[in-house]
Protein backbone atom coordinates (compact mmCIF):
# COMPACT_ATOMS: atom_id res chain seq x y z
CA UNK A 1 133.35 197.26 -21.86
CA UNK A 2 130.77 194.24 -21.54
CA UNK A 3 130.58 191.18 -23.37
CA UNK A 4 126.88 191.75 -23.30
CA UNK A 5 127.09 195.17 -25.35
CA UNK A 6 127.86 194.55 -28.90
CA UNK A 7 126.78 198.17 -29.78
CA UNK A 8 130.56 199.44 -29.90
CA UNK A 9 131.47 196.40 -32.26
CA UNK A 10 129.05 196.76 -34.75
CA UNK A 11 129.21 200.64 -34.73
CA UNK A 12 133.02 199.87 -35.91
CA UNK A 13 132.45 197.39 -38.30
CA UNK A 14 129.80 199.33 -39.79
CA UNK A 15 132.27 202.58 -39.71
CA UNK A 16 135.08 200.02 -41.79
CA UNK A 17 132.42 198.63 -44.19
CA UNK A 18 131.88 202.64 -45.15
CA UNK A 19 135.62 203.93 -44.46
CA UNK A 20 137.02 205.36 -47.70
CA UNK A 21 140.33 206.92 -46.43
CA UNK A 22 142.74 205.96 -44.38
CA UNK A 23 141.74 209.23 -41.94
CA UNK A 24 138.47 207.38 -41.51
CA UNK A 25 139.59 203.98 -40.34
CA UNK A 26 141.44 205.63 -38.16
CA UNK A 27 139.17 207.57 -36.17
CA UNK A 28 136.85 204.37 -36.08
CA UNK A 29 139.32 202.48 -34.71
CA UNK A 30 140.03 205.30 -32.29
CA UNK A 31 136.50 205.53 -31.43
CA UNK A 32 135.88 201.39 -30.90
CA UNK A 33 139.52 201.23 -28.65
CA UNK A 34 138.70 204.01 -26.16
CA UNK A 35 135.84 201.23 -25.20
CA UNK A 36 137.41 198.44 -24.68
CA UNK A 37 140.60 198.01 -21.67
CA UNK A 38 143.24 198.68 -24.58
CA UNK A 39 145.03 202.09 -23.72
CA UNK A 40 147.67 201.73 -26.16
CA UNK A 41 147.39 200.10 -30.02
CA UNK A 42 149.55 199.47 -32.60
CA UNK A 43 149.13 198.01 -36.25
CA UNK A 44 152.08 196.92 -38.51
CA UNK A 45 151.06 196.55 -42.08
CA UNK A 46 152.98 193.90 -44.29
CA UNK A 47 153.03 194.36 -48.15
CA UNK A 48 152.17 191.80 -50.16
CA UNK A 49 153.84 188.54 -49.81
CA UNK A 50 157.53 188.49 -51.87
CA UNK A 51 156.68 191.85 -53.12
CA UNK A 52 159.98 194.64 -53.77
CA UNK A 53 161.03 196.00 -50.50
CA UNK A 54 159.49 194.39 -48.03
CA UNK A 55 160.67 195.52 -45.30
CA UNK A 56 161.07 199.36 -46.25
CA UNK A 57 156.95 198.77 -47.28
CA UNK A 58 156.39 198.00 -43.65
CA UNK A 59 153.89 200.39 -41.94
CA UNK A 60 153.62 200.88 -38.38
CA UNK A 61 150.94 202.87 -36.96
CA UNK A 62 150.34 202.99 -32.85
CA UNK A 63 148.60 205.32 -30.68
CA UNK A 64 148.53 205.47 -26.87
CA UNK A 65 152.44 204.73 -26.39
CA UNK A 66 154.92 206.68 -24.87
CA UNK A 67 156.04 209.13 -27.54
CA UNK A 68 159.66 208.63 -27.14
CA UNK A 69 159.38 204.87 -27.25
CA UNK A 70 157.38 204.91 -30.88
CA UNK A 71 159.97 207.58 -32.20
CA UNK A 72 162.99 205.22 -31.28
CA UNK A 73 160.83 202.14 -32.47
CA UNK A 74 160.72 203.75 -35.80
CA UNK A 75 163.92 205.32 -35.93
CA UNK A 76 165.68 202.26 -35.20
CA UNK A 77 163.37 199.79 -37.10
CA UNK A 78 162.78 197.62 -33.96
CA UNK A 79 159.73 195.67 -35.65
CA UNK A 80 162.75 194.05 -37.05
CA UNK A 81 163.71 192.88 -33.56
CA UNK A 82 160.41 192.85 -31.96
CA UNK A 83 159.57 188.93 -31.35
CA UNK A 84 155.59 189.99 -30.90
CA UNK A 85 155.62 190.73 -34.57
CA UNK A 86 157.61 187.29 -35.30
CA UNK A 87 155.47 185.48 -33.25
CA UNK A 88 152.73 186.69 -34.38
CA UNK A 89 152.89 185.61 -38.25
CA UNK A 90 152.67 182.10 -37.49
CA UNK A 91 150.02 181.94 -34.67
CA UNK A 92 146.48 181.77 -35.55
CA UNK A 93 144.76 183.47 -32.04
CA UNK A 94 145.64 186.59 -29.70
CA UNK A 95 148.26 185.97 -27.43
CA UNK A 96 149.53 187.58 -24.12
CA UNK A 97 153.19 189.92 -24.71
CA UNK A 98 154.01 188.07 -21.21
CA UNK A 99 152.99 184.66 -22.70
CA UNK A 100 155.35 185.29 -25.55
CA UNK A 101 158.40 186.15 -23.38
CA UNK A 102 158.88 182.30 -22.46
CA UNK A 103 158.75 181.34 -25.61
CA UNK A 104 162.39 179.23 -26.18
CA UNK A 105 163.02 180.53 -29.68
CA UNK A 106 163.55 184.29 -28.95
CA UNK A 107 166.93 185.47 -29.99
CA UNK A 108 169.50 187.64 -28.33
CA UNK A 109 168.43 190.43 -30.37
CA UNK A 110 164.81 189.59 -29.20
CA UNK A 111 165.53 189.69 -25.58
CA UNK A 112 167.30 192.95 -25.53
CA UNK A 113 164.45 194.66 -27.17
CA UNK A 114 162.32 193.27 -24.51
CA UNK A 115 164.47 195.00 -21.75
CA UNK A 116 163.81 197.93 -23.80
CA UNK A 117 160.31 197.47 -23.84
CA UNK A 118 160.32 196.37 -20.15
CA UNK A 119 162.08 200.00 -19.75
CA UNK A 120 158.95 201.54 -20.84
CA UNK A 121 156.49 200.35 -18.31
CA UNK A 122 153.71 199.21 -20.86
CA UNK A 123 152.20 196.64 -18.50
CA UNK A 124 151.04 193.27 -20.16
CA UNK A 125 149.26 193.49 -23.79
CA UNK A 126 147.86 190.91 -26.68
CA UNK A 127 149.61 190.08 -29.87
CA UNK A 128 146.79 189.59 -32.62
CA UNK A 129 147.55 187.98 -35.49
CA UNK A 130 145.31 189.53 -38.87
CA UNK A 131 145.62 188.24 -42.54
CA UNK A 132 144.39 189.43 -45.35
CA UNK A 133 144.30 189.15 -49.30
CA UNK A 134 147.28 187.64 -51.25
CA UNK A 135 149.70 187.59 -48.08
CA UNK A 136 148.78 191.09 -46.95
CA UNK A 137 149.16 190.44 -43.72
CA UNK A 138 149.91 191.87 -40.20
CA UNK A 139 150.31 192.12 -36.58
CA UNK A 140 148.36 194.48 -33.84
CA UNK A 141 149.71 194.92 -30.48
CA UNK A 142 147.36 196.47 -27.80
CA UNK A 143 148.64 197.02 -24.43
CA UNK A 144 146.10 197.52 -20.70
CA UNK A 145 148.84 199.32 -18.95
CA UNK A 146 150.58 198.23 -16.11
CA UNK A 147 148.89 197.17 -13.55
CA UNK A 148 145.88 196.42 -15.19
CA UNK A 149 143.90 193.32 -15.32
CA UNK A 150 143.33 190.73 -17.78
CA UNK A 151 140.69 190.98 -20.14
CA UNK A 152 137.73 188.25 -20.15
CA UNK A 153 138.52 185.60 -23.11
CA UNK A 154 134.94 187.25 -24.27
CA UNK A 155 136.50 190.79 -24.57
CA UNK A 156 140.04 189.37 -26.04
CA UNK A 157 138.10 187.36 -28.95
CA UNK A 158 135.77 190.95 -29.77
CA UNK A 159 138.60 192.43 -29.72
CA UNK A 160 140.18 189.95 -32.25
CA UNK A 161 137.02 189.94 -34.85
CA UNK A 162 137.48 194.09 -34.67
CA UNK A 163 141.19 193.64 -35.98
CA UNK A 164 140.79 191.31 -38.46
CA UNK A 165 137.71 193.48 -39.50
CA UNK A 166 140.48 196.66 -39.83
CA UNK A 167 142.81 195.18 -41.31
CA UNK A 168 140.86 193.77 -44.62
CA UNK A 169 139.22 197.49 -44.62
CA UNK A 170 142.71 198.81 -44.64
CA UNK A 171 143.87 196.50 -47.05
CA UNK A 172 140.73 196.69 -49.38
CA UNK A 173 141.44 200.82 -49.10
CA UNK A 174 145.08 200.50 -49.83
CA UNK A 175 144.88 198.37 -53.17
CA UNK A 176 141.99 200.09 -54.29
CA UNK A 177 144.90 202.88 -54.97
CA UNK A 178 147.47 201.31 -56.05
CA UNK A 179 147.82 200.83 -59.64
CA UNK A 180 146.74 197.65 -61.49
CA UNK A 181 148.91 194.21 -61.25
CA UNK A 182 152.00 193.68 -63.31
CA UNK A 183 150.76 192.54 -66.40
CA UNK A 184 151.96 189.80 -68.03
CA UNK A 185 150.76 188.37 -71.10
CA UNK A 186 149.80 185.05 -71.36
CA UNK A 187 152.70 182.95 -72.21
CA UNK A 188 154.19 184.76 -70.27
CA UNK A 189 151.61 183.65 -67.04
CA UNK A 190 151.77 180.30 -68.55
CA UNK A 191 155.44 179.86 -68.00
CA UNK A 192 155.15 181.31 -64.70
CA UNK A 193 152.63 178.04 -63.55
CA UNK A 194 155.58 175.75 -65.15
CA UNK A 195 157.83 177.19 -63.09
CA UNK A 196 156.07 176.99 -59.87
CA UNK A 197 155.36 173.80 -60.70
CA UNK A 198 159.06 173.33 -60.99
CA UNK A 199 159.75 172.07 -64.45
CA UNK A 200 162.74 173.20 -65.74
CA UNK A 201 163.55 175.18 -68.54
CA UNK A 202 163.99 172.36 -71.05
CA UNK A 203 160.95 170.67 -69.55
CA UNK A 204 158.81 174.06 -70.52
CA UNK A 205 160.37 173.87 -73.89
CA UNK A 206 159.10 170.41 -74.98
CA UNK A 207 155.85 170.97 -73.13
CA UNK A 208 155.13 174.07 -74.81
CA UNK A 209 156.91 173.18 -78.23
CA UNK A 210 159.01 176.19 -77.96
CA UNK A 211 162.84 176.39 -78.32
CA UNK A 212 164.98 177.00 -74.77
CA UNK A 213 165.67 180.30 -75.89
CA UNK A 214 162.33 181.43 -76.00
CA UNK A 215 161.87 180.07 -72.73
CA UNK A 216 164.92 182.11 -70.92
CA UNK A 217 163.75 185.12 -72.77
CA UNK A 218 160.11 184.71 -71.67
CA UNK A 219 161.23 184.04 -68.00
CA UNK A 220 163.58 187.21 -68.13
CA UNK A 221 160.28 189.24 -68.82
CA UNK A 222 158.73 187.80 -65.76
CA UNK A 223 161.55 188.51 -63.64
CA UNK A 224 161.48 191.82 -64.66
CA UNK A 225 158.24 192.61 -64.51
CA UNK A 226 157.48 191.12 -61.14
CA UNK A 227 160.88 192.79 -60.03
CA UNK A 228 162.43 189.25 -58.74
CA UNK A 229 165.91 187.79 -59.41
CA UNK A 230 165.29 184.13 -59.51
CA UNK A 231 162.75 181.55 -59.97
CA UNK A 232 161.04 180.58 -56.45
CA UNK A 233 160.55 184.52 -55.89
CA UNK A 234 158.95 184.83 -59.24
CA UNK A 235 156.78 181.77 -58.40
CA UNK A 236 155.58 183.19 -54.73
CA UNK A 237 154.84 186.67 -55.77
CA UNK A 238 152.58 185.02 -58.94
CA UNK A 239 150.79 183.41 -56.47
CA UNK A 240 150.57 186.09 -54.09
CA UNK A 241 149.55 188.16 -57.28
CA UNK A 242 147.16 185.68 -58.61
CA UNK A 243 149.02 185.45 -61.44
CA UNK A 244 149.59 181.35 -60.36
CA UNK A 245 146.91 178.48 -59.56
């Protein structure tokens, strides 16, 4: 792979742009990898911010790894463990696995799963952070074997642009079939921005002229509906809905 030669690149963002299943995505993404020095890739999905079940909505999906160590990955739910994935939410460019190994804040549970990972003789890789619409979020991992050298800056930031490109197709493919938002009417929506804006349930009352009452029941629809058990979660996932300003 060259810096100079774009044609790969643009064949795969052209390839998302048009992808209307999942099946296609992933053969383009299969296609664009097998140019570049990545011989192993991996791509966990978040669900939208706050949303029910987070963590059983995760989606992992890798290619190139040793099949044993994706089957125990999955079995055991080590995304829960793997720092790459932690460490990646909060960074805002690629960063090399063996970067992230010195980083102070890793836990016990961290650095056990990277003896396991050590175990499996992936070599050194790039964490990429991607984001996407209403905290849809995520985290690919490519590994260059071991043994392998590091990519040019040049070939790390392509590689960058063509996961962030992936991961909005994905997500644009994904909610286009899921079912509509939770619909709330509008009181109900109104309440909702009084709560994020963390008046209290008096304070809604006399703003909206309403009785208490009316207030608790309109704010047990919400919870409800948006599947949450107490205010701040109802507040995030209306925002992560767009159900909140």
């Amino acid at each position: 792979m060259s810096g100079c030669d774009l044609a790969p690149i643009f064949e795969y963002v052209d390839a998302c742009n048009r992808a209307t299943r999942m099946q296609d995505l992933a053969d383009a993404a299969r296609k664009y990898y097998a140019t570049t020095p990545a011989r192993e890739t991996s791509y966990h999905h978040y669900p939208a911010f706050v949303s029910p079940g987070m963590e059983e909505g995760l989606r992992v999906l890798a290619t190139g790894f040793p099949e044993d160590y994706v089957r125990e990955y999955n079995r055991k739910k080590l995304w829960r463990v793997d720092p790459f994935v932690r460490l990646a939410a909060t960074a805002t460019a690629p960063f090399f696995w063996s970067e992230g190994l010195r980083d102070p804040s890793l836990s016990d549970h961290e650095l056990a799963y990277l003896e396991y990972m050590r175990g499996a003789n992936l070599g050194d890789g790039i964490a990429v952070p991607v984001y996407g619409p209403r905290g849809r979020n995520g985290y690919c991992g490519l590994g260059f074997g071991r043994g392998a050298p590091r990519p040019a800056p040049d070939v790390i930031a392509e590689i960058h642009w063509a996961c962030q490109i992936g991961h909005l197709a994905y997500c644009r493919i994904l909610t286009s079939r899921q079912p509509g938002e939770t619909a709330l009417s509008a009181r109900e929506k109104e309440i909702l921005g009084w709560i994020a804006r963390g008046q209290t349930n008096n304070e809604i009352a006399e703003t909206l002229h309403i009785s208490r009452n009316t207030v608790e029941t309109y704010i047990r629809r919400c919870f409800e509906k948006l599947d949450v058990n107490d205010r701040v979660s109802a507040a995030l996932r209306g925002m992560a809905l767009g159900m909140v300003d």
